[in-house]
Protein backbone atom coordinates (compact mmCIF):
# COMPACT_ATOMS: atom_id res chain seq x y z
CA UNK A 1 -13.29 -9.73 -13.39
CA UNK A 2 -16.48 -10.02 -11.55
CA UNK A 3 -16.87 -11.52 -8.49
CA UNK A 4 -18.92 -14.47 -9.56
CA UNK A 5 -16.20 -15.69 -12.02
CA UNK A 6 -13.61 -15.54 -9.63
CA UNK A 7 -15.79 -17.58 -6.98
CA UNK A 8 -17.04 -19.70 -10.04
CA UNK A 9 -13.11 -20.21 -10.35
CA UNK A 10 -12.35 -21.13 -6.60
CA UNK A 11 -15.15 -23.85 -6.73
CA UNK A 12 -13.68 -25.47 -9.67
CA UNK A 13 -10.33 -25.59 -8.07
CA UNK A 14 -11.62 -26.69 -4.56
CA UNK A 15 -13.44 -29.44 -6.43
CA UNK A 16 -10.24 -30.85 -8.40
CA UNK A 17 -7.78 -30.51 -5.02
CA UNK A 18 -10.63 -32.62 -3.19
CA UNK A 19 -11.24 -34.73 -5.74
CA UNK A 20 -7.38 -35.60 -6.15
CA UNK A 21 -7.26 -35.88 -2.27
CA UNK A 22 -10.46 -38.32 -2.17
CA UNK A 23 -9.05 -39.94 -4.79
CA UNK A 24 -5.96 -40.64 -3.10
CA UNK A 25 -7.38 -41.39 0.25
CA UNK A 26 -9.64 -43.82 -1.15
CA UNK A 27 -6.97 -45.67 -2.92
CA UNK A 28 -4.83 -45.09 0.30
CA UNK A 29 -7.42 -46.88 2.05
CA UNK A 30 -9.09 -49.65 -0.24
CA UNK A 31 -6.16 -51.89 0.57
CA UNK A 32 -6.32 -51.65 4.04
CA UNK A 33 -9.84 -52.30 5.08
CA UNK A 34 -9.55 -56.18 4.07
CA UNK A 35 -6.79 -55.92 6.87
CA UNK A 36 -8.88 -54.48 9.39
CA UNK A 37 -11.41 -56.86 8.91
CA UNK A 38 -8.99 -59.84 9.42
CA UNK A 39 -7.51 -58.36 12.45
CA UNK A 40 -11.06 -58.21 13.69
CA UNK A 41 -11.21 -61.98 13.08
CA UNK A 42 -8.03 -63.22 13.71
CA UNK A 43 -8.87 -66.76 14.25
CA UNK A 44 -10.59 -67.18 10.35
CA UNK A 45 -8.48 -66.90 7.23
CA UNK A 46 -11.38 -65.48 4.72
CA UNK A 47 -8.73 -65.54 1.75
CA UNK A 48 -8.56 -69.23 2.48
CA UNK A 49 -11.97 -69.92 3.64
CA UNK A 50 -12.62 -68.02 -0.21
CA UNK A 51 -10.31 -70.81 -1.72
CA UNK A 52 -12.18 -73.37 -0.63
CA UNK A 53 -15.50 -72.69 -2.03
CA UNK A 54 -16.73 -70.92 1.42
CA UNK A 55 -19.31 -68.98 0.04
CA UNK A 56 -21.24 -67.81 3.15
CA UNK A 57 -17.75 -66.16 3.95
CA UNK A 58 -17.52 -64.65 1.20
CA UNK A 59 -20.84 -63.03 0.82
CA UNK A 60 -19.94 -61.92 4.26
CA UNK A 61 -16.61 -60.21 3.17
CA UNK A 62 -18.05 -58.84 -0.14
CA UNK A 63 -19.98 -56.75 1.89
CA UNK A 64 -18.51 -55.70 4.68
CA UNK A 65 -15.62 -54.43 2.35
CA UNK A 66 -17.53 -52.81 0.13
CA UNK A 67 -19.53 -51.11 2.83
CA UNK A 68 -16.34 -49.74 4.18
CA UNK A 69 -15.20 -48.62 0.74
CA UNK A 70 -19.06 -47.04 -0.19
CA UNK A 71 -18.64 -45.17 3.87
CA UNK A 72 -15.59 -43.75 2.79
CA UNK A 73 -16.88 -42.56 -0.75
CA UNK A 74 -19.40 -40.70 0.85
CA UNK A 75 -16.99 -38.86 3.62
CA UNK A 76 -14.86 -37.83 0.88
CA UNK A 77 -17.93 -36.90 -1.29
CA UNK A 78 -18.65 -34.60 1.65
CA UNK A 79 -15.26 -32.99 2.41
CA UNK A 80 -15.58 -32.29 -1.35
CA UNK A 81 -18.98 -30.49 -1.39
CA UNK A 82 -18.38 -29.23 1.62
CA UNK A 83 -15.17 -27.56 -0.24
CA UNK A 84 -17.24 -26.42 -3.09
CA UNK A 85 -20.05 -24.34 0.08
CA UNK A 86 -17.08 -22.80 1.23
CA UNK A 87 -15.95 -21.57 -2.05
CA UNK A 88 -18.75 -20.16 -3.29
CA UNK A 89 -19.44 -18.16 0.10
């Protein structure tokens, strides 16, 4: 087998491990940022303030939550291509 295959073969395999990994980290950790954020404001209930037609709060909590979750996309994004460099070097 030539070289190139067998690289071509690592940086599939890197890519499905860190895939699988950022796959499970980000499910690992999609729970727990709503946490965070409520232990940063420990004085507001936003699941409540939600309830009762708080929409300012929930705008706020939209985002901030899915900013989280996009920021840790992107870190496992780059452990992954950063797997697939070191493959194919």
């Amino acid at each position: 087998m030539s070289d190139t295959v067998v690289n071509i073969g690592w940086a599939v395999l890197f890519a499905l491990i860190g895939g699988a990994a950022g796959s499970l980290l980000l499910v690992w950790f999609s729970p727990r940022i709503p946490a965070i954020f409520n232990k940063i404001t420990p004085d507001m209930d936003e699941g409540k303030e939600i309830l009762r037609g708080n929409r300012a709060v929930a705008d706020y909590f939209g985002r901030i939550v899915s900013a989280a979750i996009v920021g840790v996309s992107i870190i496992i994004a780059a452990a992954v291509l950063g797997g697939l460099i070191a493959a194919l070097h």
